[in-house]
N, C-alpha and C. Protein backbone atom coordinates (compact mmCIF):
# COMPACT_ATOMS: atom_id res chain seq x y z
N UNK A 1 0.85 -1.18 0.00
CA UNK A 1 0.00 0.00 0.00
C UNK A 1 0.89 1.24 0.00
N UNK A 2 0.93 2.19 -1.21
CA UNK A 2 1.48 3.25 -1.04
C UNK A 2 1.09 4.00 -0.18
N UNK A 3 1.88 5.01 0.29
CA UNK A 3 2.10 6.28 1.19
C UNK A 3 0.64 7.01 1.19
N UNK A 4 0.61 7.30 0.14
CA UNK A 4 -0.52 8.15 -0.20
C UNK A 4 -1.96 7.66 0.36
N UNK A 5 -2.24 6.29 -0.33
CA UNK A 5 -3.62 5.93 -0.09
C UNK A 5 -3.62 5.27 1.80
N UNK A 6 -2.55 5.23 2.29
CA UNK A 6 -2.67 5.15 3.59
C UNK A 6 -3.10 6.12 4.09
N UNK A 7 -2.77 7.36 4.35
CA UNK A 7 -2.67 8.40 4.73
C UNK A 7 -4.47 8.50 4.16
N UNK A 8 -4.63 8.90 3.05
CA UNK A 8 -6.01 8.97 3.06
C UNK A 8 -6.91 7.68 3.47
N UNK A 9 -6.61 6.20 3.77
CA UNK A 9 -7.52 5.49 4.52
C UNK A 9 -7.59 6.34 5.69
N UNK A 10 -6.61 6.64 6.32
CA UNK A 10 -6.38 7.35 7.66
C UNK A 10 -7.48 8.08 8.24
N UNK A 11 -7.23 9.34 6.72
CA UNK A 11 -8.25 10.88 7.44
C UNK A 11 -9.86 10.35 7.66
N UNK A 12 -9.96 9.11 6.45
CA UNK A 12 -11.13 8.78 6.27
C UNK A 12 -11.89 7.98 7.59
N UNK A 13 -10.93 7.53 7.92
CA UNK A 13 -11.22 6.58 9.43
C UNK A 13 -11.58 7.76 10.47
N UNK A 14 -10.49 8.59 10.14
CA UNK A 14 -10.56 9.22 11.43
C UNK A 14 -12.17 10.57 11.06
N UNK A 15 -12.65 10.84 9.98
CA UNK A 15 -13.71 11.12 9.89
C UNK A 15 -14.83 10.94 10.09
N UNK A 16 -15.03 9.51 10.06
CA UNK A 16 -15.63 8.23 10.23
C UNK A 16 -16.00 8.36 11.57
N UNK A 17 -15.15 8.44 12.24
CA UNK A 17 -15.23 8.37 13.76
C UNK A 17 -16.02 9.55 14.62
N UNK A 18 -15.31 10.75 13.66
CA UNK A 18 -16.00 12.03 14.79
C UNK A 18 -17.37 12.28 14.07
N UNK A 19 -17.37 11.78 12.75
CA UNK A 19 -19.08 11.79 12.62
C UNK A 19 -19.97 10.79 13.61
N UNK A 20 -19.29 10.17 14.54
CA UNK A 20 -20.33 8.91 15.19
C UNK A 20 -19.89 9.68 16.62
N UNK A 21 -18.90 10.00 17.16
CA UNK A 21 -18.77 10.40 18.17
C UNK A 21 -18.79 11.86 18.73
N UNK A 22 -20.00 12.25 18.67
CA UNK A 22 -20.35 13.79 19.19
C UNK A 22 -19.12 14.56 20.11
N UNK A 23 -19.53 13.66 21.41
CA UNK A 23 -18.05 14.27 22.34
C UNK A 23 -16.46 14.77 21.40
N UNK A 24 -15.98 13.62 21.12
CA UNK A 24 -15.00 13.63 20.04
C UNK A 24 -14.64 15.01 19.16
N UNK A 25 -15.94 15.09 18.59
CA UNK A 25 -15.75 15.75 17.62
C UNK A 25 -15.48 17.72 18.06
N UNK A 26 -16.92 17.71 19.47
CA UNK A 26 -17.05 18.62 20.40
C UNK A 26 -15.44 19.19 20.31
N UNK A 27 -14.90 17.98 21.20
CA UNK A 27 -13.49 18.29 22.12
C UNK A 27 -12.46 18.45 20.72
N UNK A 28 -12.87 18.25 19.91
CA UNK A 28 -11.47 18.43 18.31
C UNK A 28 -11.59 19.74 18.67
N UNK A 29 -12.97 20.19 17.99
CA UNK A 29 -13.32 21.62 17.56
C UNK A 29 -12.64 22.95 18.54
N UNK A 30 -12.84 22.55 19.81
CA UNK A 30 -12.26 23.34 21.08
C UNK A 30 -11.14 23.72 20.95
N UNK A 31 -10.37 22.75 20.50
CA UNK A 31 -9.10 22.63 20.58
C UNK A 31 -8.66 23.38 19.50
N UNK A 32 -9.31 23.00 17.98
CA UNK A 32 -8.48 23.76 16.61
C UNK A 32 -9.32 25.43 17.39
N UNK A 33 -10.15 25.48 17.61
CA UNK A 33 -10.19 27.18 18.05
C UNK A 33 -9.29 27.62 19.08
N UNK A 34 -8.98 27.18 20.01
CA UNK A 34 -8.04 27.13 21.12
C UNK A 34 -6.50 27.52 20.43
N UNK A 35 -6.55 26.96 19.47
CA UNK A 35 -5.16 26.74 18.34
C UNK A 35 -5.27 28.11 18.00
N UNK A 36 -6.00 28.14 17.22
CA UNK A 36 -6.18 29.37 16.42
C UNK A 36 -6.32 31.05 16.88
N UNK A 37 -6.85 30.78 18.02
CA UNK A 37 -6.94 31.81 19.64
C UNK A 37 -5.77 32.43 19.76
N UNK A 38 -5.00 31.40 19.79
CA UNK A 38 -3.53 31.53 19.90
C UNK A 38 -2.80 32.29 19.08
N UNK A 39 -3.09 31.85 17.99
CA UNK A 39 -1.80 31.69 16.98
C UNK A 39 -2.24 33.49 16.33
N UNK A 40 -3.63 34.07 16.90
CA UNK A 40 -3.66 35.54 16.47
C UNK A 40 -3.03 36.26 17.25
N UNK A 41 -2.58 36.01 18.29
CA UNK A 41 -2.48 37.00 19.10
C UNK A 41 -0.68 37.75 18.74
């Protein structure tokens, strides 16, 4: 399996997941704003 199509099974799994797991997805979102909070200042 090349590089490539791993990496995209990957994102896909991991998409997969925070569409089923509310919390999950909640606690991502926090975080990339939390990130981003940051990174203006």
């Amino acid at each position: 399996m090349d590089r490539r199509k791993l990496m995209m099974t990957t994102v896909a799994l991991g998409a997969a997941y925070l569409m089923r797991n509310d919390r999950s997805r909640k606690k991502l979102m926090n975080q990339f704003q939390a990130f981003a909070g940051k990174s203006r200042r």
